[in-house]
C-alpha atoms as a PDB file:
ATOM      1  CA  UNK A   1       0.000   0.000   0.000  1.00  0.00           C
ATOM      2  CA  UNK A   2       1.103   3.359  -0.908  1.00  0.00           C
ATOM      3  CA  UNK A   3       1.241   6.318   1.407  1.00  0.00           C
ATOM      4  CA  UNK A   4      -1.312   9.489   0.998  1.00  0.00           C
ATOM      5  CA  UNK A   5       0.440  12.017  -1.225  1.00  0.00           C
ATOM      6  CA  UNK A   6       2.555  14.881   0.725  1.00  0.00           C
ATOM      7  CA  UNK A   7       1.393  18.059  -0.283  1.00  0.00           C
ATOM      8  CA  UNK A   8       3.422  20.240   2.008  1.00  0.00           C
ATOM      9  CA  UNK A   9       4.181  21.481   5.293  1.00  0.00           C
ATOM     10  CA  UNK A  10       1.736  19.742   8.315  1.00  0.00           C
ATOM     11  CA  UNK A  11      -0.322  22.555   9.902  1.00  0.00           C
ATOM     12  CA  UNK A  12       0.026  20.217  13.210  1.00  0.00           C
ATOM     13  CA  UNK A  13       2.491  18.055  14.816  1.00  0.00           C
ATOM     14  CA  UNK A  14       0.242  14.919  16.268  1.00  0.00           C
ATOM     15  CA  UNK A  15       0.565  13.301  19.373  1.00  0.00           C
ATOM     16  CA  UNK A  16       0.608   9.805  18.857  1.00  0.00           C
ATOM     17  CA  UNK A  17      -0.569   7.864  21.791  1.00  0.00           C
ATOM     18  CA  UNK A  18      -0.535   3.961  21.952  1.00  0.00           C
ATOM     19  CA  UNK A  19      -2.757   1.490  23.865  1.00  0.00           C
ATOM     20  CA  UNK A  20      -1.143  -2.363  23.488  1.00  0.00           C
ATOM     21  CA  UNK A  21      -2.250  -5.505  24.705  1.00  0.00           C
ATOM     22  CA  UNK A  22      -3.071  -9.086  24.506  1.00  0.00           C
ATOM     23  CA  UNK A  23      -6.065 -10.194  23.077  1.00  0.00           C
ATOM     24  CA  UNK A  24      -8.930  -9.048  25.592  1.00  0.00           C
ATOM     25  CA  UNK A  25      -7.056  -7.170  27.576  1.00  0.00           C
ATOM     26  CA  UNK A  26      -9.514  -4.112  27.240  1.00  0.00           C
ATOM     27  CA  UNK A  27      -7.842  -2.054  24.614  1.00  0.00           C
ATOM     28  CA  UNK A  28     -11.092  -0.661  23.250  1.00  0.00           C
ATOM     29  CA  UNK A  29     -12.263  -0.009  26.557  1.00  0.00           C
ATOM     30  CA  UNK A  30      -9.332   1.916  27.313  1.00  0.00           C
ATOM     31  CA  UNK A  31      -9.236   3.989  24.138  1.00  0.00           C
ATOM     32  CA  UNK A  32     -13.094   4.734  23.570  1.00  0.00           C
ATOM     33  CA  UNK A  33     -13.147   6.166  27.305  1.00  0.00           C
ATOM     34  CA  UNK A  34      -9.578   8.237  26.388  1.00  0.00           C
ATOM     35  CA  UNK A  35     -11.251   9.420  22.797  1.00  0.00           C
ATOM     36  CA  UNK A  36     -14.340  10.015  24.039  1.00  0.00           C
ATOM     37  CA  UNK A  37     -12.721  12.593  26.885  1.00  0.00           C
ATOM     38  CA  UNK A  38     -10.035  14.024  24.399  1.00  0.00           C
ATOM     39  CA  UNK A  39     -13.099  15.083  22.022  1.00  0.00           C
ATOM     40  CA  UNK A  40     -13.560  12.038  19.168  1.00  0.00           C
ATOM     41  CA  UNK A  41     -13.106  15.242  16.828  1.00  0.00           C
ATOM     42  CA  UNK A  42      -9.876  15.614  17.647  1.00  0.00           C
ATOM     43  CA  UNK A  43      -8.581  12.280  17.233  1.00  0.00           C
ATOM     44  CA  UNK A  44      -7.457   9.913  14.643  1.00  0.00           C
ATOM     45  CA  UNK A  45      -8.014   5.745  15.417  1.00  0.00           C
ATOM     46  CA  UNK A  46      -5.020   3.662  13.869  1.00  0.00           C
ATOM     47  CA  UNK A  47      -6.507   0.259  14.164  1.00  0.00           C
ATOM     48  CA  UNK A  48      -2.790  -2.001  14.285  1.00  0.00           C
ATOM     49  CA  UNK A  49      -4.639  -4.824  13.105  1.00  0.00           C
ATOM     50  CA  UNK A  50      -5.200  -3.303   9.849  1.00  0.00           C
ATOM     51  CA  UNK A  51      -1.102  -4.506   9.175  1.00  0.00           C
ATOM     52  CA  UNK A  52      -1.770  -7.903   9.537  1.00  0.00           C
ATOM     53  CA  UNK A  53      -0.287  -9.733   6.736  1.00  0.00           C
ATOM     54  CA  UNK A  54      -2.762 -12.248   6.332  1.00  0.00           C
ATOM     55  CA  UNK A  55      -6.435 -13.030   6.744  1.00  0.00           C
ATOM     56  CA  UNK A  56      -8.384 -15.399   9.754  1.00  0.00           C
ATOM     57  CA  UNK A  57      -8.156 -18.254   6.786  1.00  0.00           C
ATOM     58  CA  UNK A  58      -4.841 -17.763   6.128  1.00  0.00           C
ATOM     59  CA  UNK A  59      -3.167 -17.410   9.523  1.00  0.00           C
ATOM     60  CA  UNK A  60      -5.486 -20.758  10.255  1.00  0.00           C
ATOM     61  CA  UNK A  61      -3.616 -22.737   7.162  1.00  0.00           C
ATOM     62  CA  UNK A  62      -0.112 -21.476   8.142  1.00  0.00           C
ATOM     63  CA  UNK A  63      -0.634 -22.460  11.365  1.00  0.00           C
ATOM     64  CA  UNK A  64      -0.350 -18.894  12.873  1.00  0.00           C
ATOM     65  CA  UNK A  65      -1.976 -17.081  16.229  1.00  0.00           C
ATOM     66  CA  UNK A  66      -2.417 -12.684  15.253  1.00  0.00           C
ATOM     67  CA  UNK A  67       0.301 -12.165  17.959  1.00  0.00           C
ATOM     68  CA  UNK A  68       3.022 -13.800  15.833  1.00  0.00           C
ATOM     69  CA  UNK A  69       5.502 -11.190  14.123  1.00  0.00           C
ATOM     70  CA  UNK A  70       5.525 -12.808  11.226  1.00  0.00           C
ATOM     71  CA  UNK A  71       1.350 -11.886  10.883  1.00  0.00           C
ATOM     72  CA  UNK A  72       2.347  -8.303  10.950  1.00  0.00           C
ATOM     73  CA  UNK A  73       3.812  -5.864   8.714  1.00  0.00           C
ATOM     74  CA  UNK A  74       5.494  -4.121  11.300  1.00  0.00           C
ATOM     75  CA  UNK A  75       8.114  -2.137   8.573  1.00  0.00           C
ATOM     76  CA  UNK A  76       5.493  -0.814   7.226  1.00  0.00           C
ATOM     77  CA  UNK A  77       3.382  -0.198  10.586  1.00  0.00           C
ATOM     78  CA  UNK A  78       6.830   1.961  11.705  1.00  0.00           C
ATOM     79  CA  UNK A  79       6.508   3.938   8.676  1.00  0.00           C
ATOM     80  CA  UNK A  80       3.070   5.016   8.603  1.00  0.00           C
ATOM     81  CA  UNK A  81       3.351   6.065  12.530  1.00  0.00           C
ATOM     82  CA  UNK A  82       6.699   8.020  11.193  1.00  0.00           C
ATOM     83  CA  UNK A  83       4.342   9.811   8.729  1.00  0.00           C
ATOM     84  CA  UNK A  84       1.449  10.475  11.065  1.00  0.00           C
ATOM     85  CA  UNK A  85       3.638  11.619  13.787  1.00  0.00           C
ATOM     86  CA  UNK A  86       4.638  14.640  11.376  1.00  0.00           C
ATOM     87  CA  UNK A  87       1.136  15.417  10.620  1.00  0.00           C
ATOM     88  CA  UNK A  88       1.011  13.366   7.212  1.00  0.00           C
ATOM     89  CA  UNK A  89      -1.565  10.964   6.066  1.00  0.00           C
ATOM     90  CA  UNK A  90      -1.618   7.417   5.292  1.00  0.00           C
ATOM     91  CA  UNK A  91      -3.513   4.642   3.381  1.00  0.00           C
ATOM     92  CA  UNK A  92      -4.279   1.385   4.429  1.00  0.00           C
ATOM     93  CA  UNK A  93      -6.513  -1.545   3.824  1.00  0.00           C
ATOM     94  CA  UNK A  94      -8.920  -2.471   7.090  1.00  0.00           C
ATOM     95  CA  UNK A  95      -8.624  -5.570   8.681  1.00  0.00           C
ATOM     96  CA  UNK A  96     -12.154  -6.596   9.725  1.00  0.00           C
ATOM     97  CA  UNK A  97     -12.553  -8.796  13.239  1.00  0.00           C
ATOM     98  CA  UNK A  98     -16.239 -10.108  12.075  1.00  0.00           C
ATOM     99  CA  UNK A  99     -14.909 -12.711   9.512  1.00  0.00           C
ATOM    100  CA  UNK A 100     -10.815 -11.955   9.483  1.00  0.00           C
ATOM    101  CA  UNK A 101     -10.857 -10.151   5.871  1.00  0.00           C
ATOM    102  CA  UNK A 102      -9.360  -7.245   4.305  1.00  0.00           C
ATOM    103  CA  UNK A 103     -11.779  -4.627   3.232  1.00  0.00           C
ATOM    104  CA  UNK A 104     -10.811  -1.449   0.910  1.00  0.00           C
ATOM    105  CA  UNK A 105      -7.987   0.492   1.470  1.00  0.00           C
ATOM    106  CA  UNK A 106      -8.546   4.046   3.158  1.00  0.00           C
ATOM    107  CA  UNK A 107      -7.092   7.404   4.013  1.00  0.00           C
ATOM    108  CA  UNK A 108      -6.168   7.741   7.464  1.00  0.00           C
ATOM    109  CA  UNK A 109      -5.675  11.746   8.588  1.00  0.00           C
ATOM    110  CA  UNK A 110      -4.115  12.488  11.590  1.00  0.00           C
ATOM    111  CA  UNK A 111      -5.812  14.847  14.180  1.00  0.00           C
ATOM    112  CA  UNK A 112      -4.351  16.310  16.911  1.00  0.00           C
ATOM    113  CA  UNK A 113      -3.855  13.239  18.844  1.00  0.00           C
ATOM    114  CA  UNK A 114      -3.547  10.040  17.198  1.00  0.00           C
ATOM    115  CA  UNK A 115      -4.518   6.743  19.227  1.00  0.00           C
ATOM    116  CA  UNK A 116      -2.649   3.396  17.990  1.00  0.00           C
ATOM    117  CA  UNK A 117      -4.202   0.119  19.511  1.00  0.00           C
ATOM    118  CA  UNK A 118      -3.529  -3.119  19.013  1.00  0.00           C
ATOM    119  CA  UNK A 119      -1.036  -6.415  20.048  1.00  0.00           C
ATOM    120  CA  UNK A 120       1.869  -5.203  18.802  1.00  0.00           C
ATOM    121  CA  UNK A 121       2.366  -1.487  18.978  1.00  0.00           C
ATOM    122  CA  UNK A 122       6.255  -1.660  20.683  1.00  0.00           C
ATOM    123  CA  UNK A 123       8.067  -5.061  19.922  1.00  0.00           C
ATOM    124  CA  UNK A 124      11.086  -3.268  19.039  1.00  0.00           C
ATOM    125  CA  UNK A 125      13.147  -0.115  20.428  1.00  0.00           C
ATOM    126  CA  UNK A 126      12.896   1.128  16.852  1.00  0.00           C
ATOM    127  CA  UNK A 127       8.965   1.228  17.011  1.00  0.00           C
ATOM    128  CA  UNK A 128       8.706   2.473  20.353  1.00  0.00           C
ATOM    129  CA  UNK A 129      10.064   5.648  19.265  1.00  0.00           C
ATOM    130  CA  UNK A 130       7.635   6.566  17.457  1.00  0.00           C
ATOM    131  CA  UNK A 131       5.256   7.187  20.496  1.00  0.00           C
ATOM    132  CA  UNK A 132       4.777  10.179  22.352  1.00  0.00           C
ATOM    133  CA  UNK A 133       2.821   8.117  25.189  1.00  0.00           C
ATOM    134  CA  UNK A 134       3.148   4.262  24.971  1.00  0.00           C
ATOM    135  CA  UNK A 135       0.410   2.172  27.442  1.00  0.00           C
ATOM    136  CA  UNK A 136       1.024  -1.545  27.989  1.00  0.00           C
ATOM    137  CA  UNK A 137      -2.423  -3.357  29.368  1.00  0.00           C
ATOM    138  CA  UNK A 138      -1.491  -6.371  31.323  1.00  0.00           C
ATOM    139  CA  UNK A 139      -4.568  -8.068  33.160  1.00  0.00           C
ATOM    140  CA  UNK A 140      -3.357 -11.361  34.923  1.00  0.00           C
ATOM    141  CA  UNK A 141      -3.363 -14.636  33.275  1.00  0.00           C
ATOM    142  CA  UNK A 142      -6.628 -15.772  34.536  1.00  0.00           C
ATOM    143  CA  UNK A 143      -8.933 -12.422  34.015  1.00  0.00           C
ATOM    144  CA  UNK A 144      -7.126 -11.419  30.564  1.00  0.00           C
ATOM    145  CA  UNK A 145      -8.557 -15.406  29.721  1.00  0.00           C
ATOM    146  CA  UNK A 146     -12.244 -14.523  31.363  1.00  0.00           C
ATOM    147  CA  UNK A 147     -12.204 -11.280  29.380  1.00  0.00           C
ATOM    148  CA  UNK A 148     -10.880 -12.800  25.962  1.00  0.00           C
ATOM    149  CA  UNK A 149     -13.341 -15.334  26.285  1.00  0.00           C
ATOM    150  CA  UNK A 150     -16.288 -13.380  27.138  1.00  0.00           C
ATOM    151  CA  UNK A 151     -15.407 -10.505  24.186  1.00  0.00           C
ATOM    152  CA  UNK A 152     -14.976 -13.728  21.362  1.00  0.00           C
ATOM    153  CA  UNK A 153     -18.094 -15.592  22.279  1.00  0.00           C
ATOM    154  CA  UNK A 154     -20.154 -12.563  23.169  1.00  0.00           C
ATOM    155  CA  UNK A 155     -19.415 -10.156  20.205  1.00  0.00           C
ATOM    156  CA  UNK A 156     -17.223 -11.759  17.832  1.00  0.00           C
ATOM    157  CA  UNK A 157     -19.510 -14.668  17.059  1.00  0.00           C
ATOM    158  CA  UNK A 158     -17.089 -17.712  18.213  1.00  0.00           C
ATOM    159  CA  UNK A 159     -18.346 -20.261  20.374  1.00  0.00           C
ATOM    160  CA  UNK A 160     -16.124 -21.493  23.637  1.00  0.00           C
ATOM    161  CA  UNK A 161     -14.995 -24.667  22.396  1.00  0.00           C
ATOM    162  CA  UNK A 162     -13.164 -22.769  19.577  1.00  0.00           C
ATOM    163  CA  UNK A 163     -11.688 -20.010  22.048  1.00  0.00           C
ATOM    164  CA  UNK A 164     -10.710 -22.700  24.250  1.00  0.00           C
ATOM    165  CA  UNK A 165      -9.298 -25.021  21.482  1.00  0.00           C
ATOM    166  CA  UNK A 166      -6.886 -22.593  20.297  1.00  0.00           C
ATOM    167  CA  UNK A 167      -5.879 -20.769  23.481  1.00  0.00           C
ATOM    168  CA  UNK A 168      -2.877 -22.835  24.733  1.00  0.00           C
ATOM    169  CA  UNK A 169      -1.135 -21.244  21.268  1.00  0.00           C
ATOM    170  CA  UNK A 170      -2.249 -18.086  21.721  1.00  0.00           C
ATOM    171  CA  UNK A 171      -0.554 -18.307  25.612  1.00  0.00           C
ATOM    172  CA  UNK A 172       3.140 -19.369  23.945  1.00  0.00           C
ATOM    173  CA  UNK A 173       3.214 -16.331  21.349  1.00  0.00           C
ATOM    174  CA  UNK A 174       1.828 -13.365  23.940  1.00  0.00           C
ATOM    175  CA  UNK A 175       4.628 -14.479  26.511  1.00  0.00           C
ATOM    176  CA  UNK A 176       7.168 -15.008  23.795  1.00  0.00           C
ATOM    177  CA  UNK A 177       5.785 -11.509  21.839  1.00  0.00           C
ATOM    178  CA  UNK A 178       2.901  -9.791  23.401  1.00  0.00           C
ATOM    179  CA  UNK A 179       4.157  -9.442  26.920  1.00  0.00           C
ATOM    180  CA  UNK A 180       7.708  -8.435  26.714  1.00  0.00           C
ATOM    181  CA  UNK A 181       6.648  -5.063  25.579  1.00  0.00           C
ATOM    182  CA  UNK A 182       5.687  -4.145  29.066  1.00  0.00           C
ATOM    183  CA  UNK A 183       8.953  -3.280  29.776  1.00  0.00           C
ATOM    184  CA  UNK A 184       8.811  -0.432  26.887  1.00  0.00           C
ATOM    185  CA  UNK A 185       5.653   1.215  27.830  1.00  0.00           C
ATOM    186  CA  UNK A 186       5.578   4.757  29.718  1.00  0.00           C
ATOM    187  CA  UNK A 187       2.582   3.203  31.430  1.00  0.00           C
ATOM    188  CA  UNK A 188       1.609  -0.060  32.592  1.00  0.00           C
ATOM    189  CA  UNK A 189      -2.076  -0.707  33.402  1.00  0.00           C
ATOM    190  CA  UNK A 190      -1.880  -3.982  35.646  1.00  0.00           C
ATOM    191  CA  UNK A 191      -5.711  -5.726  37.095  1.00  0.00           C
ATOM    192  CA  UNK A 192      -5.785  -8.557  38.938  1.00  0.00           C
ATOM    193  CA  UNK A 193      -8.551 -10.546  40.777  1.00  0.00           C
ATOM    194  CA  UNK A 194      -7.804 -11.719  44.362  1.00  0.00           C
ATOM    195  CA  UNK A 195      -9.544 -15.455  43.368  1.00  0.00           C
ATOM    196  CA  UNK A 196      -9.632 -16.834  39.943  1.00  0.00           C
ATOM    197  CA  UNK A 197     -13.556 -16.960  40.670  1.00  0.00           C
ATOM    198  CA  UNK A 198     -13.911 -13.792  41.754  1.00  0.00           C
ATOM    199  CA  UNK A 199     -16.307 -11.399  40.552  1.00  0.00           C
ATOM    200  CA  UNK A 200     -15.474  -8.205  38.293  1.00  0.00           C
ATOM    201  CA  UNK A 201     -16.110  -6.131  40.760  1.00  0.00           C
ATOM    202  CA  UNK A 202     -13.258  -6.965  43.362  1.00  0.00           C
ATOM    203  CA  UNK A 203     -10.547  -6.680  40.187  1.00  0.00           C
ATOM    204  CA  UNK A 204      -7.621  -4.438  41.572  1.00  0.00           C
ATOM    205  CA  UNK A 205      -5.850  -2.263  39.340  1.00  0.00           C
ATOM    206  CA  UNK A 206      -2.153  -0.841  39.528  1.00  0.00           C
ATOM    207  CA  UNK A 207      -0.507   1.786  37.281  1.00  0.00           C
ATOM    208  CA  UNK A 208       3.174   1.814  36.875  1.00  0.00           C
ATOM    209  CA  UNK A 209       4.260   5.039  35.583  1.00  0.00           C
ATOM    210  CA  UNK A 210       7.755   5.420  34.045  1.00  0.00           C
ATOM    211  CA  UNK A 211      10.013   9.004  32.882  1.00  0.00           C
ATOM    212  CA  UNK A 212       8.116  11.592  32.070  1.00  0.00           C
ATOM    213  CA  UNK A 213       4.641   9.992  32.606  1.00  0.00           C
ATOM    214  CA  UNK A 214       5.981   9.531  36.299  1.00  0.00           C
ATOM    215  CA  UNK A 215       7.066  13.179  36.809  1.00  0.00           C
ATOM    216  CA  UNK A 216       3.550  14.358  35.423  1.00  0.00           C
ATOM    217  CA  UNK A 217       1.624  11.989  38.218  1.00  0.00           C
ATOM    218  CA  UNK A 218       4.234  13.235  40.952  1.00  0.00           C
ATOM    219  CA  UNK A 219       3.031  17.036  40.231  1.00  0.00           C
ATOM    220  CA  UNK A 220      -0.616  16.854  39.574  1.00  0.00           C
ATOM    221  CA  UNK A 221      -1.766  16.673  43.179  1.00  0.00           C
ATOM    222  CA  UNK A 222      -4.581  14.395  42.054  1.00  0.00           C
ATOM    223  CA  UNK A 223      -4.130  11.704  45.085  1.00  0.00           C
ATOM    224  CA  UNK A 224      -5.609  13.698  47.844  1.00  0.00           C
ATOM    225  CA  UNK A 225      -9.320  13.327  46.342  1.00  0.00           C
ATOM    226  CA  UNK A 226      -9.059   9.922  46.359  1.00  0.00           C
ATOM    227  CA  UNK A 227      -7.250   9.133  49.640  1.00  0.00           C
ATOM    228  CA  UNK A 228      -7.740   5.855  51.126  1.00  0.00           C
ATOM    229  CA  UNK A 229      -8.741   4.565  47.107  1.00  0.00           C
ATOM    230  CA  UNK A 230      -5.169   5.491  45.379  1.00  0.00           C
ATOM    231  CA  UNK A 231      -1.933   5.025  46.707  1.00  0.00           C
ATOM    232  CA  UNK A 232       1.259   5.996  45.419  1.00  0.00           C
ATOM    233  CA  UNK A 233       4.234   3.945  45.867  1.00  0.00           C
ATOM    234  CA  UNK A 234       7.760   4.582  44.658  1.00  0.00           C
ATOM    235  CA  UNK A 235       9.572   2.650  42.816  1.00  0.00           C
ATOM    236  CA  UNK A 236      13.102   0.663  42.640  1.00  0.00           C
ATOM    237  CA  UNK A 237      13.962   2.849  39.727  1.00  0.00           C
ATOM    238  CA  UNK A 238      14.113   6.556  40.525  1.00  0.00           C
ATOM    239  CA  UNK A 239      12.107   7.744  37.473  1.00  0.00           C
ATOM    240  CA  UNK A 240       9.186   5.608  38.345  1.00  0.00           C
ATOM    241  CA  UNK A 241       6.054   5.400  40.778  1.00  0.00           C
ATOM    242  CA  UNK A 242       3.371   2.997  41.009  1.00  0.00           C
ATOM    243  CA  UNK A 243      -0.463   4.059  41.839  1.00  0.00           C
ATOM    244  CA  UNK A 244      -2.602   1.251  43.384  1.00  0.00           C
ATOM    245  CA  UNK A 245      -5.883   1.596  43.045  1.00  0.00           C
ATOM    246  CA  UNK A 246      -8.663   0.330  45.530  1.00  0.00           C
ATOM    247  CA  UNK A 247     -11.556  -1.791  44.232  1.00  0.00           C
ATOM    248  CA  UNK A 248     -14.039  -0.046  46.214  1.00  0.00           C
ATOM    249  CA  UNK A 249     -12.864   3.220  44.006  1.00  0.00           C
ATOM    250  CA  UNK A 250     -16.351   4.177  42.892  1.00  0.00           C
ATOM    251  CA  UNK A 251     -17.073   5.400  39.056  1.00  0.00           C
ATOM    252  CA  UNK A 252     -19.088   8.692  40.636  1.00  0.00           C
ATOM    253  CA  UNK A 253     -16.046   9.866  41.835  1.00  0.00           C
ATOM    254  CA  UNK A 254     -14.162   9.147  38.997  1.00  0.00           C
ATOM    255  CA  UNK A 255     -16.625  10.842  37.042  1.00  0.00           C
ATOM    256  CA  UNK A 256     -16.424  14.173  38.773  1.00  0.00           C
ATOM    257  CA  UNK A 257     -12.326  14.092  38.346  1.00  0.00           C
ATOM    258  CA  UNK A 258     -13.209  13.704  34.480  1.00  0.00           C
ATOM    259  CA  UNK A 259     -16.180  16.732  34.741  1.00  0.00           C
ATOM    260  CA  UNK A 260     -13.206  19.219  35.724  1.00  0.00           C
ATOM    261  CA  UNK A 261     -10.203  18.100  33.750  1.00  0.00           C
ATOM    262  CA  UNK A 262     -12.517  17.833  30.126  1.00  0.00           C
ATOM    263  CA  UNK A 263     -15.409  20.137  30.908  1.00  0.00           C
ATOM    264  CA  UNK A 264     -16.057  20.757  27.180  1.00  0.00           C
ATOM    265  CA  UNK A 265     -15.783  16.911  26.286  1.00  0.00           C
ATOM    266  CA  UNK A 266     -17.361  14.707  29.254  1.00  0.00           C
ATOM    267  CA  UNK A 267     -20.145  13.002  29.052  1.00  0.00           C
ATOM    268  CA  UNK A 268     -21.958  11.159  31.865  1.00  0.00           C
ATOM    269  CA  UNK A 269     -22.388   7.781  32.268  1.00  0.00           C
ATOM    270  CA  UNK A 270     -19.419   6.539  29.807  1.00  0.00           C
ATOM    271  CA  UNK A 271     -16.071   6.201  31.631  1.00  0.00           C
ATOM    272  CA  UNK A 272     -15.299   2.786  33.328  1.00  0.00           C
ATOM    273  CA  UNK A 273     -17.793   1.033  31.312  1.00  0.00           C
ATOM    274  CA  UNK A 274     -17.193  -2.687  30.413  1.00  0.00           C
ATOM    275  CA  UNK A 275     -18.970  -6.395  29.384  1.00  0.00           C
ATOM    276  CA  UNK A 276     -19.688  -8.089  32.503  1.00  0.00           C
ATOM    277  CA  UNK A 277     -20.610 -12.104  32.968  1.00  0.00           C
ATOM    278  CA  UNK A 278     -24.091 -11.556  30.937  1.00  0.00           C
ATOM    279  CA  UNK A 279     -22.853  -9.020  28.245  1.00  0.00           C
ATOM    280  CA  UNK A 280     -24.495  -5.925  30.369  1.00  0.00           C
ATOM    281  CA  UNK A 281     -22.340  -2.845  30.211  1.00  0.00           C
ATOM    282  CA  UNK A 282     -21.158  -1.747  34.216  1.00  0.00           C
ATOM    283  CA  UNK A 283     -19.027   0.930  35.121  1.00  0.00           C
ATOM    284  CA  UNK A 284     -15.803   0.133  36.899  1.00  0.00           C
ATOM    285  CA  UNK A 285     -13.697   2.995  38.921  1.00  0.00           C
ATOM    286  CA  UNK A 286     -11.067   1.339  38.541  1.00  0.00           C
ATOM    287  CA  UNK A 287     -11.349   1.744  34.551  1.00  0.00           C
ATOM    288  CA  UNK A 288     -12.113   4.817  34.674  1.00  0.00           C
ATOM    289  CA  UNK A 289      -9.300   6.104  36.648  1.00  0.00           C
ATOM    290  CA  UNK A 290      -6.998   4.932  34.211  1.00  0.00           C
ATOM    291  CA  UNK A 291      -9.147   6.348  31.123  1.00  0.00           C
ATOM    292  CA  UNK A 292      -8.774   9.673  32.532  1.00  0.00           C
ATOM    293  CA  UNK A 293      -5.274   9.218  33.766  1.00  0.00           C
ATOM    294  CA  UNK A 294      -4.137   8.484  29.969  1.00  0.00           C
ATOM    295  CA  UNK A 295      -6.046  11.430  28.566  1.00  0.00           C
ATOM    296  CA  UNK A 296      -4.860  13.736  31.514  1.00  0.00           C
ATOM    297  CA  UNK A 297      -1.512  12.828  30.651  1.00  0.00           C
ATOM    298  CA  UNK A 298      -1.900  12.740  26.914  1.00  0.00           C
ATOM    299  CA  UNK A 299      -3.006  16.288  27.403  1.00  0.00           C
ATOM    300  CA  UNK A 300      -0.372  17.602  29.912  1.00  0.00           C
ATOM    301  CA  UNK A 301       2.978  15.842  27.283  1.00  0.00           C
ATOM    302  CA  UNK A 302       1.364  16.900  24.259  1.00  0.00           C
ATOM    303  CA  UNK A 303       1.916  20.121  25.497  1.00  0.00           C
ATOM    304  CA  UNK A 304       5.152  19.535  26.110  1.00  0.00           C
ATOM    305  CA  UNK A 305       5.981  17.792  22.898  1.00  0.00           C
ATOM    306  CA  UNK A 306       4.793  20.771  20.788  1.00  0.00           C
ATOM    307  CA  UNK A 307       6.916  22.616  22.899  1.00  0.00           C
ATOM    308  CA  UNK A 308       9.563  20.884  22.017  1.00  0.00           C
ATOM    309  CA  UNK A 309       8.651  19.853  18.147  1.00  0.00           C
ATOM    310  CA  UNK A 310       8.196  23.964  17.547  1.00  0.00           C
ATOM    311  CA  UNK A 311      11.546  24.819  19.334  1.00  0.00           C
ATOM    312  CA  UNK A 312      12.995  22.481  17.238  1.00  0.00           C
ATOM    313  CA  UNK A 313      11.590  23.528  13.910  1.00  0.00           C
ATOM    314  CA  UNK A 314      12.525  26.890  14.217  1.00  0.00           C
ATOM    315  CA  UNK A 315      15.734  25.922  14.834  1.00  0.00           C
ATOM    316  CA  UNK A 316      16.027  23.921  11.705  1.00  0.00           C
ATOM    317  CA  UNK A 317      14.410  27.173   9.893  1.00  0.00           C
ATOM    318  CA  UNK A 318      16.939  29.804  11.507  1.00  0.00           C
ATOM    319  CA  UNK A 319      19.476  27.300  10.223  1.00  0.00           C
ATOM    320  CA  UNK A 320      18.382  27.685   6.716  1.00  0.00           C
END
């Protein structure tokens, strides 16, 4: 696929903001909530799973899983973020989850912040430079399995015997592939259940915050409205800090945080919302903290990398 012709300077330097996980991990929970507070005007969905190489039929014949390198075109993945992150389009064919296809290819334009989701966003140092905010999801082994289960049978049309028939797979490739990207993200978005039978509502969340990301929480002054629900821990590296959030953390509070930071762009009822055991939609606080957080802090380094972008281009233009 070829790229959207350039036809001259960008009027805007995007932000580009990436949400990774495993299969099920919540990705499209995450980013709806952040797009939705960010203003969906003012963003640009890159969908990662448009650069898979092959279709559902094809992957099944080679004997593939989707979180296998080889699926992805992740040379050409690097390039189009290059592009977008200096405010140029791209086009792409759409990868479509209902039957594993390839529909036309379209003309991506990047807004002012562009969010990247998918399984693998950050394999390599080389791609994770081309974020401005990189977010790793990592739910534990047995709720990232009740979520990817729930999401395939409830909405993507499988039924459990196929889920379960080709999960063992899917577990070798996300440790070998999927996982190790943790350790590249700016933020890590960790839930865990105290039982493996325990309901959604007692999931515990933690948020390990690294560089830049880590400064920003540091200096908000956020975590004396929700004392006794957040805690902030620091941690063995100096540059990062860990917020643990309390299950009883209610979405009403949450929501008011969201009311003052995006007063132009919130809208009730949304954040923390998610597909419990019968396919209802509940809000979680604990989802909805970490919605905001990521838009907060999208808002607060974008700001900061424009600073820096402009600074920099008018350098390069004094130098002419």
């Amino acid at each position: 696929m070829s790229d959207a012709p350039d036809n001259g300077s960008p009027t805007h330097y995007p932000f580009i903001l990436g949400i990774i996980g495993d299969s099920g991990s919540g990705k499209s929970t995450i980013a709806d909530g952040v797009r939705t507070l960010i203003g969906a005007d003012r963003v640009t969905s890159l969908e990662l799973d448009d650069y898979h190489r092959y279709t559902r039929a094809e992957r099944l014949d080679l004997g593939l899983t989707a979180l296998s390198p080889t699926v992805h075109n992740l040379p050409l993945m690097q390039e189009h973020l290059q592009l977008l992150r200096r405010g140029r389009p791209v086009r792409n064919r759409r990868y479509d989850h209902t039957d594993g296809s390839f529909g036309a290819i379209r003309t991506l334009e990047p807004n002012e912040v562009v969010i990247a989701r998918g399984l693998l966003g950050f394999p390599t140092e080389e791609l994770r430079a081309a974020y401005d905010l990189a977010v790793f999801l990592q739910p534990e082994p047995e709720l990232l399995f009740r979520w990817k289960l729930r999401r395939d049978v409830k909405t993507r049309g499988y039924s459990e015997a196929e889920v379960l028939k080709r999960i063992a797979q899917h577990l070798l490739d996300s440790k070998q592939y999927v996982l190790p990207q943790a350790d590249r993200a700016d933020l890590v978005v960790r839930s865990d259940i105290p039982e493996w039978d325990a309901p959604d509502s007692a999931v515990t969340a933690s948020l390990l915050l690294r560089r830049a990301a880590a400064e920003a929480v540091r200096n908000d002054g956020v975590l004396p409205r929700f004392a006794g629900q957040v805690h902030l821990e620091e941690g063995e590296a100096a540059d990062e800090v860990t917020l643990r959030i309390e299950p009883t953390l209610t979405a009403d509070s949450v929501e008011d945080w969201a009311r003052e930071l995006f007063p132009d762009t919130y809208a009730p009822g949304l954040l923390g919302a998610y597909m419990d055991e019968d396919g209802a939609t509940q809000p979680s606080g604990p989802i909805g903290f970490a919605q905001v957080l990521i838009a907060d802090l999208t808002q607060k380094l974008r700001r900061t990398a424009d600073t820096t972008r402009g600074a920099v281009s008018e350098g390069a233009r004094l130098a002419v």
